[in-house]
N, C-alpha and C. Protein backbone atom coordinates (compact mmCIF):
# COMPACT_ATOMS: atom_id res chain seq x y z
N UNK A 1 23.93 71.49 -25.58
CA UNK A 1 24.07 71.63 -27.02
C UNK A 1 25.53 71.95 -27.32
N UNK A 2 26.06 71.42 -28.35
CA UNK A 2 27.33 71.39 -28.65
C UNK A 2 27.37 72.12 -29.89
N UNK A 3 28.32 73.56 -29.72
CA UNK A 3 28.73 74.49 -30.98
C UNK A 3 29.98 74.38 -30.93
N UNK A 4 30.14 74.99 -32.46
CA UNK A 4 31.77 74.90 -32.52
C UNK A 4 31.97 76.01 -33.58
N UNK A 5 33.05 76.62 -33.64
CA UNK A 5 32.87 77.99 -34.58
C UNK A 5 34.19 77.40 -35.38
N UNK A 6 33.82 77.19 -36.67
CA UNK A 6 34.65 76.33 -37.77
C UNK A 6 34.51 77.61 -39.34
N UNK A 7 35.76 77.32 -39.74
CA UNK A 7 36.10 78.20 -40.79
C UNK A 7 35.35 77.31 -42.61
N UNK A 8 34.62 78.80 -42.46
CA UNK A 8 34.15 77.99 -44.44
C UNK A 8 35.19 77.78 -45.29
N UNK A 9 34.67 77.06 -46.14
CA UNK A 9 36.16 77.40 -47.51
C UNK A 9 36.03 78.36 -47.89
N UNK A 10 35.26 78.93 -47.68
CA UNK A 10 34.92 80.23 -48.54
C UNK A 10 35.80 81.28 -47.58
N UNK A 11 36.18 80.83 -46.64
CA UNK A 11 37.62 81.71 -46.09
C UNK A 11 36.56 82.57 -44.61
N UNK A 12 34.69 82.18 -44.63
CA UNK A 12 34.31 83.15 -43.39
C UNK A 12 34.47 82.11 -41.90
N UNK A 13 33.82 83.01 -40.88
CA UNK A 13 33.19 81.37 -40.13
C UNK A 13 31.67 81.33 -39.93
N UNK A 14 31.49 80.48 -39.29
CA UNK A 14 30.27 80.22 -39.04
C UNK A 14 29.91 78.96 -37.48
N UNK A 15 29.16 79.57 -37.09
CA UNK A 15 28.85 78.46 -35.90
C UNK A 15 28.16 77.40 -36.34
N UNK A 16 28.14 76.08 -35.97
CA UNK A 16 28.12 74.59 -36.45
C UNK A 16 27.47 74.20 -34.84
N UNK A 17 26.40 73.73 -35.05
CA UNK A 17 25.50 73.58 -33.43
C UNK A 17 24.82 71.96 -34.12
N UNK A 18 25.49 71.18 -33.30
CA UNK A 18 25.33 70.04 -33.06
C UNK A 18 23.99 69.50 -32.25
N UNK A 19 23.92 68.33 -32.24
CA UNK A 19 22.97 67.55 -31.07
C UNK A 19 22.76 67.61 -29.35
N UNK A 20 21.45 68.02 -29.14
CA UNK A 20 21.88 68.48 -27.53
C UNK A 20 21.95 67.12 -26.68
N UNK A 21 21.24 67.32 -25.51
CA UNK A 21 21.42 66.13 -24.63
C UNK A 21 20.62 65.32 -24.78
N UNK A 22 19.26 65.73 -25.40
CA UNK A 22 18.02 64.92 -25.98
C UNK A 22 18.87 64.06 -27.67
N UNK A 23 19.64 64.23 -28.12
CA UNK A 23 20.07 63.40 -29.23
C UNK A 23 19.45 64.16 -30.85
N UNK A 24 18.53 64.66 -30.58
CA UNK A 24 17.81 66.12 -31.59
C UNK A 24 19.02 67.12 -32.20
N UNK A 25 19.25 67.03 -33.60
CA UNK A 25 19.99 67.98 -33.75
C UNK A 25 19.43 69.07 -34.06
N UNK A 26 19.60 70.65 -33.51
CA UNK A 26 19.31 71.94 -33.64
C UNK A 26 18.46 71.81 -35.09
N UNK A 27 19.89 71.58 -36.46
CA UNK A 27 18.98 71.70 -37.61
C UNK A 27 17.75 70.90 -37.75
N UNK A 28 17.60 69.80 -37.25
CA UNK A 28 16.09 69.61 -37.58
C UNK A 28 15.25 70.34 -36.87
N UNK A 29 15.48 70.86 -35.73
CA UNK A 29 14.57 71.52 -35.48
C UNK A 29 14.03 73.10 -36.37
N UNK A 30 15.35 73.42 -36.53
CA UNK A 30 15.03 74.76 -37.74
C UNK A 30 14.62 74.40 -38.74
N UNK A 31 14.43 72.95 -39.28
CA UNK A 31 14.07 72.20 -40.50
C UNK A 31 12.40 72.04 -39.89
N UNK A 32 12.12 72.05 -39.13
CA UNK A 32 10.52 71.61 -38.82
C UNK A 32 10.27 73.20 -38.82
N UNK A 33 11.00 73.99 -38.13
CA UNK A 33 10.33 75.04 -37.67
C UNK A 33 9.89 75.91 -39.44
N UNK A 34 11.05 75.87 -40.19
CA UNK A 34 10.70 76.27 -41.84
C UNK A 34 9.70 75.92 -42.88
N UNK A 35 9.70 74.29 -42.02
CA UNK A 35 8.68 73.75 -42.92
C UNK A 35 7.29 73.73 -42.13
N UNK A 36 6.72 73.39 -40.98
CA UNK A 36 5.72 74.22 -40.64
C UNK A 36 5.12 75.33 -40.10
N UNK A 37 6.17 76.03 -39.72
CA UNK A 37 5.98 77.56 -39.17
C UNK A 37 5.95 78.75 -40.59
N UNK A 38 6.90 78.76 -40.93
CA UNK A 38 7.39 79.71 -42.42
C UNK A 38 6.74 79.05 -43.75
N UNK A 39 6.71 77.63 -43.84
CA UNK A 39 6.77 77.34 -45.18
C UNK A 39 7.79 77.46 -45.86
N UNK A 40 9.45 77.62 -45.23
CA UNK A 40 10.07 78.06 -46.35
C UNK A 40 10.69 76.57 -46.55
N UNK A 41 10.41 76.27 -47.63
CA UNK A 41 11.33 75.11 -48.09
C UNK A 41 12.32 75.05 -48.87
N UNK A 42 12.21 76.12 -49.18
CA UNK A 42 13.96 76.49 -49.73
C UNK A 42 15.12 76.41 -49.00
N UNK A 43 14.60 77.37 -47.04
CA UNK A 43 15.80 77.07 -46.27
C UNK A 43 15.15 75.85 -45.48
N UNK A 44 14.66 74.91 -45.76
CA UNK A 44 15.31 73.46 -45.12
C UNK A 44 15.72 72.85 -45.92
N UNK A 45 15.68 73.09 -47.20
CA UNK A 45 16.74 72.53 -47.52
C UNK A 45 18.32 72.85 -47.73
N UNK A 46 18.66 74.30 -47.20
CA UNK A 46 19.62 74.64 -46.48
C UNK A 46 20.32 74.36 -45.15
N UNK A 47 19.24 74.20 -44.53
CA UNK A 47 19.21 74.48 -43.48
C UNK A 47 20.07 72.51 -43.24
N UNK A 48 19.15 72.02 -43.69
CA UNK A 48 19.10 70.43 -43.65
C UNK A 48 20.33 70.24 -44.32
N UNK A 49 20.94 70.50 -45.46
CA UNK A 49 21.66 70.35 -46.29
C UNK A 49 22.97 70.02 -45.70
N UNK A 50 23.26 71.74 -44.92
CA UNK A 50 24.31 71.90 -44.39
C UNK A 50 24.95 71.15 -42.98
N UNK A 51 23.78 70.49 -42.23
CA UNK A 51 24.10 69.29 -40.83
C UNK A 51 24.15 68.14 -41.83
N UNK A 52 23.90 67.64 -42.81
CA UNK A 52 24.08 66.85 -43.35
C UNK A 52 25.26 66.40 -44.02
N UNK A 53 25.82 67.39 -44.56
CA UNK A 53 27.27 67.73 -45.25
C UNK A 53 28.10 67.42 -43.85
N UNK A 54 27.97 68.06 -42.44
CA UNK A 54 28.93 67.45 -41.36
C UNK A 54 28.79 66.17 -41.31
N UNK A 55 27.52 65.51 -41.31
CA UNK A 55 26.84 64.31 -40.67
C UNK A 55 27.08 62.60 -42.31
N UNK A 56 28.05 63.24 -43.21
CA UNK A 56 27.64 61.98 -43.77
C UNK A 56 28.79 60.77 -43.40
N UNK A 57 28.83 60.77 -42.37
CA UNK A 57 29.08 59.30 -42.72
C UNK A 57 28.17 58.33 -41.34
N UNK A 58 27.21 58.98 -40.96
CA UNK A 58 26.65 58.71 -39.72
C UNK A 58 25.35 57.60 -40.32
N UNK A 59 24.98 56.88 -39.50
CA UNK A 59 23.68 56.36 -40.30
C UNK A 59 22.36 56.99 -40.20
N UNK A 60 22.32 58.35 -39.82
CA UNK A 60 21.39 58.59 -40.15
C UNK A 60 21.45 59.87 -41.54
N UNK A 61 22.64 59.54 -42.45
CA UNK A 61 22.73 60.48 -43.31
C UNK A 61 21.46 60.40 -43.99
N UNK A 62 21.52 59.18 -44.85
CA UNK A 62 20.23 58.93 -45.30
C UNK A 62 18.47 59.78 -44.95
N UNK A 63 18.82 59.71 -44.03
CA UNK A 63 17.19 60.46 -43.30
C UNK A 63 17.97 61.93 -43.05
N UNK A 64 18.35 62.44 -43.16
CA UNK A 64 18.85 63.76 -43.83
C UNK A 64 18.24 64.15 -44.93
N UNK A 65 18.94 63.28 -45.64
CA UNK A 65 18.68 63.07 -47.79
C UNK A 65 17.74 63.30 -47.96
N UNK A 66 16.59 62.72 -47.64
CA UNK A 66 15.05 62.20 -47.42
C UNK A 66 14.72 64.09 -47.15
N UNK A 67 14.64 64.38 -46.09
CA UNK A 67 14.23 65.50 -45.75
C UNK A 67 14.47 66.75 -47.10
N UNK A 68 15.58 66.59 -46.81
CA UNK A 68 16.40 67.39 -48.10
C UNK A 68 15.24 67.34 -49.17
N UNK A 69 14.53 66.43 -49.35
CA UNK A 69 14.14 65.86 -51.13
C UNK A 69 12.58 65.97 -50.72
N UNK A 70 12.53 65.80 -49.42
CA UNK A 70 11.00 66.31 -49.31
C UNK A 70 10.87 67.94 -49.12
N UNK A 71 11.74 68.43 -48.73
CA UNK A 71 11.57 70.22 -48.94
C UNK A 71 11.75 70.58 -50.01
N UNK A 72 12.47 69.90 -51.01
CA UNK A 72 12.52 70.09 -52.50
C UNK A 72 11.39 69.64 -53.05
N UNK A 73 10.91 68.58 -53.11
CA UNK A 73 9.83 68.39 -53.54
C UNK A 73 8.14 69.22 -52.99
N UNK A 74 8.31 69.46 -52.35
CA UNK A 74 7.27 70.50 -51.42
C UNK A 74 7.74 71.98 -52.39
N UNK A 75 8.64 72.35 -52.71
CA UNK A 75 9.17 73.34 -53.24
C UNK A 75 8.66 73.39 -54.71
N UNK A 76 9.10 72.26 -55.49
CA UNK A 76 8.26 71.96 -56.50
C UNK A 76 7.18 72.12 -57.31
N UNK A 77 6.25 71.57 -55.82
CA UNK A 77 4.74 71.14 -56.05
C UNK A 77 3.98 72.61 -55.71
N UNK A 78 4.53 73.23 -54.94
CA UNK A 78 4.13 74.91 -54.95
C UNK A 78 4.30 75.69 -56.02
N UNK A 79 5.72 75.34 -57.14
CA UNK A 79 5.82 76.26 -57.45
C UNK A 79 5.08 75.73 -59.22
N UNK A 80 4.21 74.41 -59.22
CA UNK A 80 3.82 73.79 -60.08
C UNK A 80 4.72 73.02 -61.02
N UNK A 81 5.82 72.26 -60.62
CA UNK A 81 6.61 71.64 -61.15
C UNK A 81 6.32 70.18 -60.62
N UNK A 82 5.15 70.10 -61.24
CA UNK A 82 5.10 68.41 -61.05
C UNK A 82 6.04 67.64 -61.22
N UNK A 83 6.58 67.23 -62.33
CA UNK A 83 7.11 66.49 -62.72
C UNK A 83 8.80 65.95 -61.48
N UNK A 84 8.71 67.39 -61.33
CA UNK A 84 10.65 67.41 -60.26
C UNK A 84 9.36 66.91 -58.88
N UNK A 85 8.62 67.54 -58.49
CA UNK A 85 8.31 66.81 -57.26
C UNK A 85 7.88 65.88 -56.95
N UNK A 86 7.32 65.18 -58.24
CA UNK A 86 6.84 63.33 -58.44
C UNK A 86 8.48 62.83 -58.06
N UNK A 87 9.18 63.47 -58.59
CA UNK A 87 10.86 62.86 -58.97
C UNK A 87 11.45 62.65 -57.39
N UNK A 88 11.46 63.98 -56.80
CA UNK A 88 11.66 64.42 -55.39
C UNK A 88 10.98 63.59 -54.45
N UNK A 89 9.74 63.70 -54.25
CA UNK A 89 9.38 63.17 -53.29
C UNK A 89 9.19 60.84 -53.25
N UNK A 90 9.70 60.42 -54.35
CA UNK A 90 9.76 59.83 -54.67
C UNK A 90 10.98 58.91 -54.32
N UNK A 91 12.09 59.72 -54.18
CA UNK A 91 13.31 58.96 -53.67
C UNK A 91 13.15 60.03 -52.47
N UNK A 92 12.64 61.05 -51.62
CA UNK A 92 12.60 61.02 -50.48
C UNK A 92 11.90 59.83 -49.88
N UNK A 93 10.79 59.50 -50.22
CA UNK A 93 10.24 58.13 -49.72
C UNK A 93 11.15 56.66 -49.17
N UNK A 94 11.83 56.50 -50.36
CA UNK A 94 12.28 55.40 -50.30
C UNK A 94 13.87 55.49 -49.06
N UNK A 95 13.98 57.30 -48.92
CA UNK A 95 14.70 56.88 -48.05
C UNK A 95 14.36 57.24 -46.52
N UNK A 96 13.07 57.98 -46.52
CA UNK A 96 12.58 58.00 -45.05
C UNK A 96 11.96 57.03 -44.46
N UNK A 97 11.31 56.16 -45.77
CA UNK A 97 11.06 54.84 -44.87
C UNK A 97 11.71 53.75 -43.75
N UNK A 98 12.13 54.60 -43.10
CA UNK A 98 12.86 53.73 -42.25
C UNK A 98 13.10 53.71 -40.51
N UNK A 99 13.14 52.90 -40.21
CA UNK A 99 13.00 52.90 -38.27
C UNK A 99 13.41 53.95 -38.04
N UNK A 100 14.52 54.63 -38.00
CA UNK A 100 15.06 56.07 -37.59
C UNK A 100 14.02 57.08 -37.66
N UNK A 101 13.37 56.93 -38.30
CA UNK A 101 12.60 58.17 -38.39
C UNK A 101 11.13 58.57 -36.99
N UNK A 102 11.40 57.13 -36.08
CA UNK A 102 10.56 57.36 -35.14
C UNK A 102 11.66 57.64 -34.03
N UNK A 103 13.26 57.37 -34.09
CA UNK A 103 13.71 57.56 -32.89
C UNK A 103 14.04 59.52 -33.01
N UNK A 104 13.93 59.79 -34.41
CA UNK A 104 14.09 61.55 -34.04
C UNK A 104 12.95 62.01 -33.74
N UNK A 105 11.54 61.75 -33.87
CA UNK A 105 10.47 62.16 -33.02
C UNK A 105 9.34 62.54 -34.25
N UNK A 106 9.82 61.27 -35.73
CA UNK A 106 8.68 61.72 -37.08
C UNK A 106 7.84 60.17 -36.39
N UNK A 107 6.36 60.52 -36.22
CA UNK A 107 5.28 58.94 -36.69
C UNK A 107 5.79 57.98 -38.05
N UNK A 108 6.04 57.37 -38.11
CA UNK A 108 6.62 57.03 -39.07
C UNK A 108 5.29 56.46 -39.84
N UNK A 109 4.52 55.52 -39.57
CA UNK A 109 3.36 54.78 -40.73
C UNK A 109 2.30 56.10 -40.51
N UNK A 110 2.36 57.25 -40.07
CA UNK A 110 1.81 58.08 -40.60
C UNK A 110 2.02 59.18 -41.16
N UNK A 111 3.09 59.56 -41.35
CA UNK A 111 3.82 59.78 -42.40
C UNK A 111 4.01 58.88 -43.37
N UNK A 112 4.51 58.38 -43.88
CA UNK A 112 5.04 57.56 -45.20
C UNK A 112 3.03 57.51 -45.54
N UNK A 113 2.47 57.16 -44.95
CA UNK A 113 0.66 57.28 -45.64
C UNK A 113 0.61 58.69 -46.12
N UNK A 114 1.61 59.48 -45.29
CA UNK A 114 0.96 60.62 -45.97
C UNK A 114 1.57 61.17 -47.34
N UNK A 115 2.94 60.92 -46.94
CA UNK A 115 3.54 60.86 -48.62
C UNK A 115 3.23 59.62 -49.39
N UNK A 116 2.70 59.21 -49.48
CA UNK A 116 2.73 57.97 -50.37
C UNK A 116 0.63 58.87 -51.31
N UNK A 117 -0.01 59.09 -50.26
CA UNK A 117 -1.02 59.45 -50.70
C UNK A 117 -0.86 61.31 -51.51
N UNK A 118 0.52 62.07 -50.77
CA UNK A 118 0.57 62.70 -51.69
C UNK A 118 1.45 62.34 -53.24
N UNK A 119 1.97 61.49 -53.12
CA UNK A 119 2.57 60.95 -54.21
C UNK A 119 1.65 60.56 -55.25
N UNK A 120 0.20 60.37 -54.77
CA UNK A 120 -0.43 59.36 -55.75
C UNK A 120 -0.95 60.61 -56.53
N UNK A 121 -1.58 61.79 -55.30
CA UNK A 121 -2.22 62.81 -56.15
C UNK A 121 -1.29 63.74 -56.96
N UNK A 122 -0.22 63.77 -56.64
CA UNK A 122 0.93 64.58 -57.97
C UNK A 122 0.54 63.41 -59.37
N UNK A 123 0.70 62.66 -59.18
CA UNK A 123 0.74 61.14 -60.03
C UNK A 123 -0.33 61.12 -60.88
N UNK A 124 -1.95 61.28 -60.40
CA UNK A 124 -2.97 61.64 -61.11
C UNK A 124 -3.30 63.28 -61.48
N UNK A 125 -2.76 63.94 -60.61
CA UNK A 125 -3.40 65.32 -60.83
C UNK A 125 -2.85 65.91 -62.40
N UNK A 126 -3.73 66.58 -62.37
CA UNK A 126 -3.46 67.59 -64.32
C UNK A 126 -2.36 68.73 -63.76
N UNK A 127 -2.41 69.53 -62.97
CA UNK A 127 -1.95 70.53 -62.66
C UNK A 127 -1.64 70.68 -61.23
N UNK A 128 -0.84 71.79 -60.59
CA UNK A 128 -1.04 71.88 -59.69
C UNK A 128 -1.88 73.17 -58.90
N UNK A 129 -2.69 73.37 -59.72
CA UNK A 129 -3.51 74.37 -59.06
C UNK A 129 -3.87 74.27 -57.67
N UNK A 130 -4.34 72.85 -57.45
CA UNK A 130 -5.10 72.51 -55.50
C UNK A 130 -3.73 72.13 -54.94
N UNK A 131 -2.57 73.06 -54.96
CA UNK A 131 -1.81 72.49 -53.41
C UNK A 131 -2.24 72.95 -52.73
N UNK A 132 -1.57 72.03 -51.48
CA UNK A 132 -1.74 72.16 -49.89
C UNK A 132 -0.47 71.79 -49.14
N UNK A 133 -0.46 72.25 -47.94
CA UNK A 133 0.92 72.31 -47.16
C UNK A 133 0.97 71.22 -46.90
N UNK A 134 1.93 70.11 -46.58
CA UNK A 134 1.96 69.17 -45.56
C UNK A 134 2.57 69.07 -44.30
N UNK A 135 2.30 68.12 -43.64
CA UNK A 135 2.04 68.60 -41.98
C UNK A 135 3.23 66.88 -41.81
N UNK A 136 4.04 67.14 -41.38
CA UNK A 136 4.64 66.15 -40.90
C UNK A 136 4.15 65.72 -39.50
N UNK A 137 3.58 64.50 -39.17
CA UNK A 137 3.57 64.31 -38.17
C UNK A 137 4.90 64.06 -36.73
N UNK A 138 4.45 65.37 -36.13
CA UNK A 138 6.14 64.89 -35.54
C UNK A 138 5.32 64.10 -34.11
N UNK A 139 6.54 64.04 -33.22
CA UNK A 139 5.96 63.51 -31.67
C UNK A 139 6.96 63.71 -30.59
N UNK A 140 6.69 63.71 -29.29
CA UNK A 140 7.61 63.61 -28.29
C UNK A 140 7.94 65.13 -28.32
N UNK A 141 9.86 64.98 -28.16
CA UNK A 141 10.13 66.33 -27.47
C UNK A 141 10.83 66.65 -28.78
N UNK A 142 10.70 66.42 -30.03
CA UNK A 142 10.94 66.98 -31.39
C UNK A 142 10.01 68.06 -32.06
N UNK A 143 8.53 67.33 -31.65
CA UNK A 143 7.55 68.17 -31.39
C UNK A 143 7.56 69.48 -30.95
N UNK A 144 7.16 69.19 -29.24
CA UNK A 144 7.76 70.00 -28.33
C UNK A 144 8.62 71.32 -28.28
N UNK A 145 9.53 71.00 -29.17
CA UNK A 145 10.87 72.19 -29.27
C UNK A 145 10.89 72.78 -30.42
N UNK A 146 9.95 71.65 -31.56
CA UNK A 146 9.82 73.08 -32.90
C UNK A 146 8.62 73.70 -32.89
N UNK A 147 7.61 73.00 -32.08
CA UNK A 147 6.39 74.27 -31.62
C UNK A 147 7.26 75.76 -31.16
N UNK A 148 7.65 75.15 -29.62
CA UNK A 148 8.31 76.31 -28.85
C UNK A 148 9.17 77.35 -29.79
N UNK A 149 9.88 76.51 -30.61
CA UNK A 149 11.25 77.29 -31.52
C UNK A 149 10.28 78.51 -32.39
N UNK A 150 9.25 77.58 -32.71
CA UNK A 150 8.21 78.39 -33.68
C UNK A 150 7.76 79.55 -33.23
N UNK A 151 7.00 79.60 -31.89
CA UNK A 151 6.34 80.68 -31.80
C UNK A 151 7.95 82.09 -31.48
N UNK A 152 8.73 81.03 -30.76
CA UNK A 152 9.55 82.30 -30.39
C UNK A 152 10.29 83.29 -31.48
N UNK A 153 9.87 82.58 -32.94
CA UNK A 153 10.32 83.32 -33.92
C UNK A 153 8.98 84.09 -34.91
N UNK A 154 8.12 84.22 -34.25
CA UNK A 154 7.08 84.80 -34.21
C UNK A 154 6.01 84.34 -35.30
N UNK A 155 6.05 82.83 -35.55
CA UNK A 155 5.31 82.56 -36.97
C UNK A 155 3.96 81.36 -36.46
N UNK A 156 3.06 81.31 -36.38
CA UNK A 156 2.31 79.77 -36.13
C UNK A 156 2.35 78.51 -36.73
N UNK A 157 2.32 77.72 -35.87
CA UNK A 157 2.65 76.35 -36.50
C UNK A 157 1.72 76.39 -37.22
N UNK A 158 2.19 74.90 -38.15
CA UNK A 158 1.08 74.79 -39.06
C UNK A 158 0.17 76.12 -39.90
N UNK A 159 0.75 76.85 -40.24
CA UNK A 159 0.39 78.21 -40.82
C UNK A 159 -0.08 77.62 -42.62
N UNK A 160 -0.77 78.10 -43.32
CA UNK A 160 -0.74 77.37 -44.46
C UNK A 160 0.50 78.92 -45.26
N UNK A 161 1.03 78.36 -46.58
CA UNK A 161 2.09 78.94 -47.28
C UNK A 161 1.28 80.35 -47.52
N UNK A 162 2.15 81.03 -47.61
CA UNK A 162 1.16 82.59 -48.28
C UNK A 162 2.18 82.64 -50.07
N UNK A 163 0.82 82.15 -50.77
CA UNK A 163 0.67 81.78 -52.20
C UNK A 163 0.91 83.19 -52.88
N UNK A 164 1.02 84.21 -52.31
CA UNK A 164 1.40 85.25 -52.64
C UNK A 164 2.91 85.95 -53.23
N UNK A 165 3.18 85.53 -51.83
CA UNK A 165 4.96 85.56 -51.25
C UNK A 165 5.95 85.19 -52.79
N UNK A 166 6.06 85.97 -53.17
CA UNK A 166 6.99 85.35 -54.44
C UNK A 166 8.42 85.18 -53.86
N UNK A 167 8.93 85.99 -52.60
CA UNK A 167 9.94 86.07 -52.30
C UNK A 167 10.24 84.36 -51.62
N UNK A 168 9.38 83.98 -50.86
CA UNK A 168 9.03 82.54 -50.94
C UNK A 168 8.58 81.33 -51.74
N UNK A 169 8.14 81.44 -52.49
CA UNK A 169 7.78 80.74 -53.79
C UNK A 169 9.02 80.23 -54.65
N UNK A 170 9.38 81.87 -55.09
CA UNK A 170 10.40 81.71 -56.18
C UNK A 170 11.83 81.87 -55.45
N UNK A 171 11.68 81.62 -54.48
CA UNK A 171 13.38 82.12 -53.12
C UNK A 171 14.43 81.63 -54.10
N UNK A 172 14.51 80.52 -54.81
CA UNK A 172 15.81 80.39 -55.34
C UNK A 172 16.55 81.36 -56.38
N UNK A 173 15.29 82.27 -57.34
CA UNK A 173 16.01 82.76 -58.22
C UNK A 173 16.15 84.34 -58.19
N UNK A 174 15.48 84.25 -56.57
CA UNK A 174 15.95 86.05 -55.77
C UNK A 174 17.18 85.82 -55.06
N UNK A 175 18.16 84.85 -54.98
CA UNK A 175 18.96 84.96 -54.29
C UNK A 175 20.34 85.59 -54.67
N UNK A 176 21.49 85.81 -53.64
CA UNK A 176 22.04 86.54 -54.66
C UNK A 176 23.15 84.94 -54.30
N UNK A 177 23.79 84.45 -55.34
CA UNK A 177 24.61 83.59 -55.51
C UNK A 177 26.00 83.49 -56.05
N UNK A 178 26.51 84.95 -56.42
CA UNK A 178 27.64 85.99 -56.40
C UNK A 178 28.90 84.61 -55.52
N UNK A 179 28.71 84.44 -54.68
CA UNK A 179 29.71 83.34 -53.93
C UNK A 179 29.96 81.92 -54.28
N UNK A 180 28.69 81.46 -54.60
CA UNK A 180 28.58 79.63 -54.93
C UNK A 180 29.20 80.04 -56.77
N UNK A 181 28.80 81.49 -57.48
CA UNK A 181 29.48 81.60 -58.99
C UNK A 181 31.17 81.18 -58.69
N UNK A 182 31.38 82.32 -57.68
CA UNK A 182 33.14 82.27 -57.65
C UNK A 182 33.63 80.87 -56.70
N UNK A 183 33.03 80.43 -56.45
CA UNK A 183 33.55 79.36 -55.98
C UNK A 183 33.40 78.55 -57.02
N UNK A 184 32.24 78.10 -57.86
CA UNK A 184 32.57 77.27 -59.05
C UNK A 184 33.21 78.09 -60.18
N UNK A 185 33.83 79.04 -60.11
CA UNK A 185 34.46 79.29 -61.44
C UNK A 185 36.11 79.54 -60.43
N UNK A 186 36.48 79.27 -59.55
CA UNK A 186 37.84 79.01 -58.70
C UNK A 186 37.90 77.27 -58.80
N UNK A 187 36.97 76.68 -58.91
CA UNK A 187 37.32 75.40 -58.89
C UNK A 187 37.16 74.71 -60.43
N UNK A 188 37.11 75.52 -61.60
CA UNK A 188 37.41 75.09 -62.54
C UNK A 188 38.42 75.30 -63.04
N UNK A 189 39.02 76.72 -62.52
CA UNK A 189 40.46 77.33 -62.99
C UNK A 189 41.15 76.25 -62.55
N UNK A 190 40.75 75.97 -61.05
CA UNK A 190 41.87 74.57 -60.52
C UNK A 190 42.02 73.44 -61.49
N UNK A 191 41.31 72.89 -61.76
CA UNK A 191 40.67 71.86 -62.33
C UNK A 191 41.33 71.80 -63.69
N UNK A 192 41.50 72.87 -64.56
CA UNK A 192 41.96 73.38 -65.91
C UNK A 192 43.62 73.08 -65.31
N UNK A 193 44.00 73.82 -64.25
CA UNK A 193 45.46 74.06 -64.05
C UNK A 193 46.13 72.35 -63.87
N UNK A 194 45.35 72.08 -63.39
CA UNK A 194 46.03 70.73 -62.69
C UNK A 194 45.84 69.65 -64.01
N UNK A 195 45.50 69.69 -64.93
CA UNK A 195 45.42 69.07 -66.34
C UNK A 195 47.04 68.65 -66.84
């Protein structure tokens, strides 16, 4: 596995852990492990976000994106925002449909059945009172390593969400975001100056 300890703009660092010898990058695996161990889909799409931001000009940015928009949309549909997760999971579709998604270790025609059939029931449903988690079908040693990753962080796979958890539910608007403010209000001063 390949790390590298690289400086934020934000002036900290942070370690940056790349693809091991299997071709699997770390973050998807913390991206499976959030989305079926924790449920948190808030951090895969952090989690995802941020290997993606290294990774765009690769061809598998795209199936990044996808992920990204299916933890958002999963995010959504929990928190009863139909409408953003019809939106979400909708152009995640169109971009996970694609061969890549069996060489990182997703079933691919069973998946896309499975979003496509949750797509239909956001599509007809009144509300979202009956969610349910979804289960990506993974396979191979993608599988394999976000089981393992899972238990060693003490959570069970496939766990269903705890509908309770507001700290999970509502994660975006407990956060504290004090940093992403001053960074967009430093890059408007710029922005103003350079006029």
């Amino acid at each position: 596995m390949k790390r590298e300890i690289v400086r934020e703009k934000t002036g900290g660092w942070k370690v940056m852990t790349y693809r091991d010898e299997t071709g699997i990058p770390e973050a998807l695996v913390d991206y499976m492990v959030y989305f079926h161990g924790e449920r948190d889909y808030f951090e895969c799409h952090e989690v995802m976000e941020e290997y993606w931001k290294q990774d765009l000009t690769s061809a598998s940015a795209d199936l990044w994106v996808g992920l990204i928009q299916l933890a958002v949309a999963m995010y959504h549909q929990r928190r009863n925002n139909l409408k953003g997760a019809v939106r979400m999971l909708s152009s995640a579709m169109e971009k996970l449909d694609q061969p890549d998604v069996e060489a990182i270790g997703i079933s691919r025609e069973p998946f896309i059945a499975i979003l496509k059939e949750r797509l239909q029931v956001l599509r007809e449903e009144p509300s979202g009172s009956s969610y349910t988690d979804l289960n990506i079908p993974l396979k191979g040693e993608l599988l394999a390593r976000s089981i393992d990753k899972c238990s060693q962080t003490g959570n069970e796979w496939c766990t269903p969400s705890n509908m309770q958890a507001s700290s999970l539910i509502h994660k975006h608007s407990m956060r504290d975001r004090s940093e992403v403010i001053e960074a967009r209000r430093k890059a408007l001063e710029q922005k103003q100056r350079s006029r």
